[in-house]
PDB file of N, CA and C in Angstrom:
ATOM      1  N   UNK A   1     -36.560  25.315 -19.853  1.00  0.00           N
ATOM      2  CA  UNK A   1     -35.232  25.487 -20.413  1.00  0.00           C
ATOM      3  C   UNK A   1     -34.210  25.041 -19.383  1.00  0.00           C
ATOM      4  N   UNK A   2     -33.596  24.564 -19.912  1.00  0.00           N
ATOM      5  CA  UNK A   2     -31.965  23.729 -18.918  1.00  0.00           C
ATOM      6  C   UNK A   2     -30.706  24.270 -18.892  1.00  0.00           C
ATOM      7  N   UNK A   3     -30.257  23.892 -17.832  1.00  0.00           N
ATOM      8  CA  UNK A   3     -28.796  24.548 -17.710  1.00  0.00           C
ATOM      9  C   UNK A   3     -28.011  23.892 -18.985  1.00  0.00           C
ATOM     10  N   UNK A   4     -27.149  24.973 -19.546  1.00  0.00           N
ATOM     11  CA  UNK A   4     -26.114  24.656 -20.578  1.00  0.00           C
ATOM     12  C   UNK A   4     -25.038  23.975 -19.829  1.00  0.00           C
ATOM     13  N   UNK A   5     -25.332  22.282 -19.611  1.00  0.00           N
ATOM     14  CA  UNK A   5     -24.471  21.602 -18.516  1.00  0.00           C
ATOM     15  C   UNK A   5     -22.802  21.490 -19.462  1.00  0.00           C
ATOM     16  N   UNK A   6     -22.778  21.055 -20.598  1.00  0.00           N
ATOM     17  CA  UNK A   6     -21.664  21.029 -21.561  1.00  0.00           C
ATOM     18  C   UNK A   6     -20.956  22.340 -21.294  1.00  0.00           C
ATOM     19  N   UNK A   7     -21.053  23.037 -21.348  1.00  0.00           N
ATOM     20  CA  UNK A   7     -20.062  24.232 -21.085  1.00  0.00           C
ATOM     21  C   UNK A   7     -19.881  24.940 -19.684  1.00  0.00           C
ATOM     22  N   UNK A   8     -21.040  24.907 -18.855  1.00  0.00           N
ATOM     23  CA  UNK A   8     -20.608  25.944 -17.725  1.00  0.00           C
ATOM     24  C   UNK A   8     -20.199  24.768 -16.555  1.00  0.00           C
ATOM     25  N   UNK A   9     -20.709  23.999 -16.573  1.00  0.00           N
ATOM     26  CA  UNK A   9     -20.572  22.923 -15.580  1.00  0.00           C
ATOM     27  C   UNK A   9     -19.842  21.156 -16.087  1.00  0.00           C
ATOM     28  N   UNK A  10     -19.353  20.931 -15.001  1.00  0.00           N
ATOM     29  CA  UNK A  10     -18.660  19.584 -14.820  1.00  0.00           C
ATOM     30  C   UNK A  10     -19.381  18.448 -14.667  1.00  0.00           C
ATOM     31  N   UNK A  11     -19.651  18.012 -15.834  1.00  0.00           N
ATOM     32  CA  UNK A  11     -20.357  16.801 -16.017  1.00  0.00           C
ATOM     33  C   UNK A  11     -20.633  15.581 -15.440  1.00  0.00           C
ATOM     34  N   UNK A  12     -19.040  14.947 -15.118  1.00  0.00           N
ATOM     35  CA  UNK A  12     -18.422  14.313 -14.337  1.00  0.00           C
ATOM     36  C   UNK A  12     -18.578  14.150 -13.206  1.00  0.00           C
ATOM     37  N   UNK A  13     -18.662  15.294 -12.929  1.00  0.00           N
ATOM     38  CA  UNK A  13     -19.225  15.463 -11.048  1.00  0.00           C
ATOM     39  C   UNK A  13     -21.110  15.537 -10.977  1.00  0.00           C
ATOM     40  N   UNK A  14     -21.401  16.268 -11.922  1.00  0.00           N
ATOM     41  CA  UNK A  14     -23.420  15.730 -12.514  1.00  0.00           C
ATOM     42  C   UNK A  14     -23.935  14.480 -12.088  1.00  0.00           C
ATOM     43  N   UNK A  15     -22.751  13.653 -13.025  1.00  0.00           N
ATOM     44  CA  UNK A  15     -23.551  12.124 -13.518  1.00  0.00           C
ATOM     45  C   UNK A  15     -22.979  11.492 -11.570  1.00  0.00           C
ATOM     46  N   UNK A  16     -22.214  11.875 -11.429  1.00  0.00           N
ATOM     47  CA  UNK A  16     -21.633  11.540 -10.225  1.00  0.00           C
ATOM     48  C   UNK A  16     -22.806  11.546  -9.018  1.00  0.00           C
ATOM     49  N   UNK A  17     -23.122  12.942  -9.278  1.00  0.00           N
ATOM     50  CA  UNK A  17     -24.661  13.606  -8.051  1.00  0.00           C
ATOM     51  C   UNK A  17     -25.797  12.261  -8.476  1.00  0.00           C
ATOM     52  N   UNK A  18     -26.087  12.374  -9.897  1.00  0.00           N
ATOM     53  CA  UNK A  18     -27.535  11.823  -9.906  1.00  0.00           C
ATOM     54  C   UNK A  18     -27.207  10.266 -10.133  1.00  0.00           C
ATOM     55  N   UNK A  19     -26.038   9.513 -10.332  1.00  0.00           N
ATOM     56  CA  UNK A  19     -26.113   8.426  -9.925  1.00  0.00           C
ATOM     57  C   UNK A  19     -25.665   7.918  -8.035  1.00  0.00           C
ATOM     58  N   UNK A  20     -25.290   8.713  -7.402  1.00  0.00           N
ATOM     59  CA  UNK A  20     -25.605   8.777  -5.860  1.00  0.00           C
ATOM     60  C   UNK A  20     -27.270   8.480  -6.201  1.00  0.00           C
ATOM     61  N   UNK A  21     -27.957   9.811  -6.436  1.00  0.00           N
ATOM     62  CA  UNK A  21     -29.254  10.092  -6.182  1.00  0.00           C
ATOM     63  C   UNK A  21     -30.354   8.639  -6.386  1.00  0.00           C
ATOM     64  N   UNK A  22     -30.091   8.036  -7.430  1.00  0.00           N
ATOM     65  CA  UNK A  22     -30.479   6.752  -8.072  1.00  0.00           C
ATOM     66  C   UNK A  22     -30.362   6.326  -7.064  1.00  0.00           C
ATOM     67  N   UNK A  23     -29.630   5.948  -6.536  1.00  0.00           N
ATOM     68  CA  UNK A  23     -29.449   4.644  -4.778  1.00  0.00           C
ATOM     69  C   UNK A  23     -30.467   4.987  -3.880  1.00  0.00           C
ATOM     70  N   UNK A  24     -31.370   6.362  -4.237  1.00  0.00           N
ATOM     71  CA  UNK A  24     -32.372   6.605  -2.843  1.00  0.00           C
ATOM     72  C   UNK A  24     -33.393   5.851  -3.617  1.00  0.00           C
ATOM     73  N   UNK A  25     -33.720   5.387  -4.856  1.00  0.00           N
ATOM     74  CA  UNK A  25     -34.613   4.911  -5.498  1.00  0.00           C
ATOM     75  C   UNK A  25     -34.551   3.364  -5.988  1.00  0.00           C
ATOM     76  N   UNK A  26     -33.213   2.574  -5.726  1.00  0.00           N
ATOM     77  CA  UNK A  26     -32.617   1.363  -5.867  1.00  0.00           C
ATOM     78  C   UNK A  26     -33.982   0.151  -5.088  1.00  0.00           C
ATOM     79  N   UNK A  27     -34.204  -0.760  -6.097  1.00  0.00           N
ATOM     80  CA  UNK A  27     -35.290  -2.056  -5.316  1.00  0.00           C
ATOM     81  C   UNK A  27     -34.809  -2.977  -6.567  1.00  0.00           C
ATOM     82  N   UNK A  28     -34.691  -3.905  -5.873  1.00  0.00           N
ATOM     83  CA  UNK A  28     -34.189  -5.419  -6.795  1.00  0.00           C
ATOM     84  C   UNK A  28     -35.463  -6.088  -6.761  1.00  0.00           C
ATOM     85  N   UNK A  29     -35.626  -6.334  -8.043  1.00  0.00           N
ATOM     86  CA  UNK A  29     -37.290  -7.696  -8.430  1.00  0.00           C
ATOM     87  C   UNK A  29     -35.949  -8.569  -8.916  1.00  0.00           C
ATOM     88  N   UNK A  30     -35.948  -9.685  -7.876  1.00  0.00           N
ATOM     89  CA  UNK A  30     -35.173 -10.966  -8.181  1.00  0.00           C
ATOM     90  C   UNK A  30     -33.798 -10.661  -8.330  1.00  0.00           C
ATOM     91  N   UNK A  31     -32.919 -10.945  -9.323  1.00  0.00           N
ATOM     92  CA  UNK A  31     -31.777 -10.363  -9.562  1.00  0.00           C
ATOM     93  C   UNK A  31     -31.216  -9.129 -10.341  1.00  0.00           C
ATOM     94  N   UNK A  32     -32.356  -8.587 -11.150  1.00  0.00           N
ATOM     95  CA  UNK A  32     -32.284  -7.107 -11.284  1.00  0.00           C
ATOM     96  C   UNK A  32     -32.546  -6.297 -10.706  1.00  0.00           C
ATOM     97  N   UNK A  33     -31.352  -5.257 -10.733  1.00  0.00           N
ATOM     98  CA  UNK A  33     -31.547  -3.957  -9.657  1.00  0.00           C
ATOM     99  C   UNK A  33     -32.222  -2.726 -10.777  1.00  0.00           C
ATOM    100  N   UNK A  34     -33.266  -1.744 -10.119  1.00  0.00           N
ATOM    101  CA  UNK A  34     -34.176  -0.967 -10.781  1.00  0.00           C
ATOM    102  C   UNK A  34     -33.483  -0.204 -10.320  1.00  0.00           C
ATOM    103  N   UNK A  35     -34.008   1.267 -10.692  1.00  0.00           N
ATOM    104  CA  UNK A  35     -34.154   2.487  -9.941  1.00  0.00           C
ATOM    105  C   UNK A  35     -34.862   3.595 -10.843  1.00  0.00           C
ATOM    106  N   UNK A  36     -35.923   4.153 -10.404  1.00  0.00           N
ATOM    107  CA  UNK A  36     -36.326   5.569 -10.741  1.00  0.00           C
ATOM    108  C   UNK A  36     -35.758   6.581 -12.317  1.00  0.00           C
ATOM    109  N   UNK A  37     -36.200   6.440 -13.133  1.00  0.00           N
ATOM    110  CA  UNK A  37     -35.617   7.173 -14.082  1.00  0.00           C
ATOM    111  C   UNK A  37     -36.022   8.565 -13.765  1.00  0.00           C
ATOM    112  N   UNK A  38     -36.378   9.455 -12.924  1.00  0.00           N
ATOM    113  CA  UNK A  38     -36.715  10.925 -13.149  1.00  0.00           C
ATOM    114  C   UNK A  38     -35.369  11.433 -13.213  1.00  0.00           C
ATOM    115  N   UNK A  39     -34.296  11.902 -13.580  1.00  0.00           N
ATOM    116  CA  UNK A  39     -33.214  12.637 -13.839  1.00  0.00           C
ATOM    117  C   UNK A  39     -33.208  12.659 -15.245  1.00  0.00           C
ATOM    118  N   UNK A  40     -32.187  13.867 -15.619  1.00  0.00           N
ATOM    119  CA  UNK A  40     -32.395  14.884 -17.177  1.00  0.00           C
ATOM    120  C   UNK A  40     -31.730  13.329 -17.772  1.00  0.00           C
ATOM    121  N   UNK A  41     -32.133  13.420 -19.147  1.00  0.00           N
ATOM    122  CA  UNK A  41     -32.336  12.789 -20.103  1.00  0.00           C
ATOM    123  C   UNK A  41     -30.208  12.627 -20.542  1.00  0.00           C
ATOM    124  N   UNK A  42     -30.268  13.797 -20.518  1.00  0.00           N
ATOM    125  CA  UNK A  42     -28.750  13.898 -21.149  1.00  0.00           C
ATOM    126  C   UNK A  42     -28.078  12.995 -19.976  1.00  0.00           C
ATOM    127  N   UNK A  43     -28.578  13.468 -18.990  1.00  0.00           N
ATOM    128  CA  UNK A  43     -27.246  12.742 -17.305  1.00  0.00           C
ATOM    129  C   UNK A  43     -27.896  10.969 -17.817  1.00  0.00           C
ATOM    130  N   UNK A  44     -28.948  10.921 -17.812  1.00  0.00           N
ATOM    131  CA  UNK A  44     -29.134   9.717 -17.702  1.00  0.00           C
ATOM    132  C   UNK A  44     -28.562   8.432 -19.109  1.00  0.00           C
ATOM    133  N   UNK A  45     -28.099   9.408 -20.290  1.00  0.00           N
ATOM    134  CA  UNK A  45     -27.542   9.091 -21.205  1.00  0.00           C
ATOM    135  C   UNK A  45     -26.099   8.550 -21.201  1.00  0.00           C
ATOM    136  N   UNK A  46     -25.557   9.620 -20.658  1.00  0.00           N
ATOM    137  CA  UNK A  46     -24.060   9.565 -19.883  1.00  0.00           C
ATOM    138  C   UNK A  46     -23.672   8.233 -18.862  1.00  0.00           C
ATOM    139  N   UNK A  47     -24.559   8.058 -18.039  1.00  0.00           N
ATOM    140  CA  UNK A  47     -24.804   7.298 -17.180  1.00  0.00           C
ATOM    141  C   UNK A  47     -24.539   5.626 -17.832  1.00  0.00           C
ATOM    142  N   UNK A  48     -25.601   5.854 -18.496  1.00  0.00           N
ATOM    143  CA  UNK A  48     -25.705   4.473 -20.215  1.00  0.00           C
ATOM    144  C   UNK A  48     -24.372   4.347 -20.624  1.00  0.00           C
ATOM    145  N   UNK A  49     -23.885   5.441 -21.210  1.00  0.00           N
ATOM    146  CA  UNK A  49     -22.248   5.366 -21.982  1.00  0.00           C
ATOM    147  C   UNK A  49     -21.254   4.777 -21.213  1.00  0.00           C
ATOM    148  N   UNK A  50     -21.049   5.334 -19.695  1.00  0.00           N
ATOM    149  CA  UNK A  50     -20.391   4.850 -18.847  1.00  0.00           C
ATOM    150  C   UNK A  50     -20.519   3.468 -18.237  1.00  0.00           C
ATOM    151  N   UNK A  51     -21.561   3.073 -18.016  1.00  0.00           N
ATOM    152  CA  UNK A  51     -21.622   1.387 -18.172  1.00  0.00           C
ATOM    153  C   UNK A  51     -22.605   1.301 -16.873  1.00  0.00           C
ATOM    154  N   UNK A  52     -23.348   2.287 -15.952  1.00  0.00           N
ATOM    155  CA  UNK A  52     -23.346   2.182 -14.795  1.00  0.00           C
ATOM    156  C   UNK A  52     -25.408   1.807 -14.860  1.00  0.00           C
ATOM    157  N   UNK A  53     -25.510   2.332 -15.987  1.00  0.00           N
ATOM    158  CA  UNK A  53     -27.822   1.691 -15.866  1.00  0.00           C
ATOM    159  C   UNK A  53     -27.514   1.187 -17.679  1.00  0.00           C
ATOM    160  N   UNK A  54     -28.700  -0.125 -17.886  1.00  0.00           N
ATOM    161  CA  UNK A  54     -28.525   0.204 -19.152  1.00  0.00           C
ATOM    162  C   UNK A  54     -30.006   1.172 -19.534  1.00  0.00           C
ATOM    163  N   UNK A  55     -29.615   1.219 -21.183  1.00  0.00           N
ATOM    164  CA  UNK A  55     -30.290   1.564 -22.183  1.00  0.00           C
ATOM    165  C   UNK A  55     -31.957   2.470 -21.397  1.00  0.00           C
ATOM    166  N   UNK A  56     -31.728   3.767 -21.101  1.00  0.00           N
ATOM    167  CA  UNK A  56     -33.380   4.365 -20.326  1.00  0.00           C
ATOM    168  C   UNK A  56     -34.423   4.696 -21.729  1.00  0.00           C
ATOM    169  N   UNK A  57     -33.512   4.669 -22.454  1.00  0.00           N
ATOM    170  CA  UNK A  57     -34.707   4.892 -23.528  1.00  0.00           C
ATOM    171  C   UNK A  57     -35.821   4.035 -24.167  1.00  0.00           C
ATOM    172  N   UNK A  58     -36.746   3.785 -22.999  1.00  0.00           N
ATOM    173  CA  UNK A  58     -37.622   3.369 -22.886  1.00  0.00           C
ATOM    174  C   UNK A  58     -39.087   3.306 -22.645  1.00  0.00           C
ATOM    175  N   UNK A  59     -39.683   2.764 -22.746  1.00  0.00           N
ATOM    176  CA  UNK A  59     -41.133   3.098 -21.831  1.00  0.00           C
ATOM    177  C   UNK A  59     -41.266   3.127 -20.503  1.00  0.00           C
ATOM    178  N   UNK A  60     -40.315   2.185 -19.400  1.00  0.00           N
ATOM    179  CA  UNK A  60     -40.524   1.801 -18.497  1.00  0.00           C
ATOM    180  C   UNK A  60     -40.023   2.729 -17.593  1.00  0.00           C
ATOM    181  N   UNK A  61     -41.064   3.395 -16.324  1.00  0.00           N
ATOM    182  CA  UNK A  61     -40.413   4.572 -15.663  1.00  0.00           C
ATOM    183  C   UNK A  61     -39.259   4.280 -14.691  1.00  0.00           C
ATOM    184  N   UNK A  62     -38.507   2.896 -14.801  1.00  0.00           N
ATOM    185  CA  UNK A  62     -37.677   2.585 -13.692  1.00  0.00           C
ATOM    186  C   UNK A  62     -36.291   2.124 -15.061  1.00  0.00           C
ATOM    187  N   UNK A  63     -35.009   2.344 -14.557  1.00  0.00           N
ATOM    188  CA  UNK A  63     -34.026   2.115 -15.636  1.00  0.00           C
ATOM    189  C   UNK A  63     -33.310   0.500 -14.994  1.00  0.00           C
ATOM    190  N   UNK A  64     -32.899  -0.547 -15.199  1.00  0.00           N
ATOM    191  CA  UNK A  64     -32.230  -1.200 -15.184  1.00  0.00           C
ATOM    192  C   UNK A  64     -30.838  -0.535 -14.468  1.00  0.00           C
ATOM    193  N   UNK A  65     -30.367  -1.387 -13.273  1.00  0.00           N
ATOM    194  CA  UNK A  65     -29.158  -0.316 -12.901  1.00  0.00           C
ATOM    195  C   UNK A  65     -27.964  -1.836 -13.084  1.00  0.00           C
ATOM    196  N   UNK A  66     -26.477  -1.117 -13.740  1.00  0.00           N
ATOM    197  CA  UNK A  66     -25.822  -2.588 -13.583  1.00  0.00           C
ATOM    198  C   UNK A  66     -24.679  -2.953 -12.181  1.00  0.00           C
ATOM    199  N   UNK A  67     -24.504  -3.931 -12.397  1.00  0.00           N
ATOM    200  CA  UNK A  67     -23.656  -4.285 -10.598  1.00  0.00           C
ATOM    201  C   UNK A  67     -22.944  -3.036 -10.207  1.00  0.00           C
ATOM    202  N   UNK A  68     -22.291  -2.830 -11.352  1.00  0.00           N
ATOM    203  CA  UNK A  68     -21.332  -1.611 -11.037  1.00  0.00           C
ATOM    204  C   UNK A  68     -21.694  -0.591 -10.459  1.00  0.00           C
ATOM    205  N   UNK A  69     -23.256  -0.263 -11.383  1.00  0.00           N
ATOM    206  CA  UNK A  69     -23.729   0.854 -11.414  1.00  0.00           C
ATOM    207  C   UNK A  69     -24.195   1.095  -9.777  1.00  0.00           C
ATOM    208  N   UNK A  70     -24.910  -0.081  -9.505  1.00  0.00           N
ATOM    209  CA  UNK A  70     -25.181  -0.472  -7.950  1.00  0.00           C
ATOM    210  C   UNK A  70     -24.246  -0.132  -6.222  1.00  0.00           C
ATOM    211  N   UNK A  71     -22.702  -0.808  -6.934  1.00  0.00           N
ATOM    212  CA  UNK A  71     -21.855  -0.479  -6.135  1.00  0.00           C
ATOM    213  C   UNK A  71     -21.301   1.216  -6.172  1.00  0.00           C
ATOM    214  N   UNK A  72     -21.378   1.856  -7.122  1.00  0.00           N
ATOM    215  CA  UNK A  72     -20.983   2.305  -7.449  1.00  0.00           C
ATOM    216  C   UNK A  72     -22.072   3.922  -7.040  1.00  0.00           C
ATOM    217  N   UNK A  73     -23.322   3.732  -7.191  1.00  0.00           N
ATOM    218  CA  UNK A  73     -23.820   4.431  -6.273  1.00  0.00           C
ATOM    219  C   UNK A  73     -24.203   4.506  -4.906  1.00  0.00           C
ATOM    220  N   UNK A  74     -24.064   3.950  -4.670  1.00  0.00           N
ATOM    221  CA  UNK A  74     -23.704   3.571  -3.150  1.00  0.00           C
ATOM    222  C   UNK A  74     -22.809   4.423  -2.713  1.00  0.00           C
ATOM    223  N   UNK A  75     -21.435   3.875  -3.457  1.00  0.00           N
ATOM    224  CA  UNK A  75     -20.420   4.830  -2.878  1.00  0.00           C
ATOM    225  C   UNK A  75     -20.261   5.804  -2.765  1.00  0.00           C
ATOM    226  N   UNK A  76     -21.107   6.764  -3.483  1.00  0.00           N
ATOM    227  CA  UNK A  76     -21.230   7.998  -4.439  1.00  0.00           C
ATOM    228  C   UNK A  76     -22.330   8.634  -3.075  1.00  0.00           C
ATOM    229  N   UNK A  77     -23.486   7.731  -2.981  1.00  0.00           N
ATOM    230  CA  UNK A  77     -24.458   8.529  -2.326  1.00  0.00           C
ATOM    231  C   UNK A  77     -24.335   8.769  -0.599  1.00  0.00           C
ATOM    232  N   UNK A  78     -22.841   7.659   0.062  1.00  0.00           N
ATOM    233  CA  UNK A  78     -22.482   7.907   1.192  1.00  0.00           C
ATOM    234  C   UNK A  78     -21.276   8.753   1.433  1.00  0.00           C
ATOM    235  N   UNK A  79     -20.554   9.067  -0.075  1.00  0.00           N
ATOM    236  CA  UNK A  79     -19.578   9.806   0.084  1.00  0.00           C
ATOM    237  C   UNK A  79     -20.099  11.509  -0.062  1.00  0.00           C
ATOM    238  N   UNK A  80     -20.947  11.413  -0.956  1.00  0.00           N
ATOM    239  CA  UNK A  80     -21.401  13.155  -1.189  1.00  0.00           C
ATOM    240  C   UNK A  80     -22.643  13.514  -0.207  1.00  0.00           C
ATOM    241  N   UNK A  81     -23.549  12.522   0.481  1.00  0.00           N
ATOM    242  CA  UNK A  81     -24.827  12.875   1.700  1.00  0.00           C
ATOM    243  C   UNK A  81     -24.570  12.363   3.072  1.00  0.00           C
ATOM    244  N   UNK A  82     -23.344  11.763   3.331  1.00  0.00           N
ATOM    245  CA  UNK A  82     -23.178  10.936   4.567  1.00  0.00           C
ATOM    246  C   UNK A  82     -23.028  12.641   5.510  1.00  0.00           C
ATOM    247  N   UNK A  83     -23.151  12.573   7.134  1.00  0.00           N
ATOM    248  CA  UNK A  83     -22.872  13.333   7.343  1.00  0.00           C
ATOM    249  C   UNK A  83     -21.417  13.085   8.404  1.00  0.00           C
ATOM    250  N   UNK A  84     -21.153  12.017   8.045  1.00  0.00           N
ATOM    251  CA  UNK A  84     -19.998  11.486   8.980  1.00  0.00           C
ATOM    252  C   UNK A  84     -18.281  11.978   7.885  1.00  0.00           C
ATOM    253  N   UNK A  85     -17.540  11.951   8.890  1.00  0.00           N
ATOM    254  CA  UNK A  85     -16.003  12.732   8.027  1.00  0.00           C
ATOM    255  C   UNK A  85     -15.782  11.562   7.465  1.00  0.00           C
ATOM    256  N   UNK A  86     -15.446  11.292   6.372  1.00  0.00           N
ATOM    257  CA  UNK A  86     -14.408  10.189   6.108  1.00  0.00           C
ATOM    258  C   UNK A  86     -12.806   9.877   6.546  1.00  0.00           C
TER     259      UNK A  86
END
């Protein structure tokens, strides 16, 4: 059973955590960037809507991540695990 993320918690800041998290799992075959699909189904949905992996509903255990999504965790995963001040 899962946290009731829609009501008690900030979503926004969720999809925020587990697309950081995605960048520890990031490997490019050629010019597509992969990464790891293990995160909840709903975050990883959100993720889709927002423009940042496409489409996980798939067979394949790795999601397609897009440029954005790329830069974009990056930024995410040195701004919320770095241990340096900004």
């Amino acid at each position: 059973m899962g946290v009731d993320t829609e009501s008690e918690f900030d979503t926004d800041k969720i999809d925020e955590a587990a697309l950081a998290l995605l960048y520890l799992t990031l490997h490019k075959n050629g010019a597509v960037v992969r990464a790891w699909k293990n995160i909840d189904w709903d975050v990883m949905d959100r993720l889709h809507d927002k423009g940042y992996i496409f489409d996980p509903r798939n067979k394949a255990k790795s999601v397609v991540v897009t440029e954005e999504g790329e830069i974009k965790s990056k930024e995410l995963f040195y701004a919320l695990f770095s241990k340096q001040k900004a």
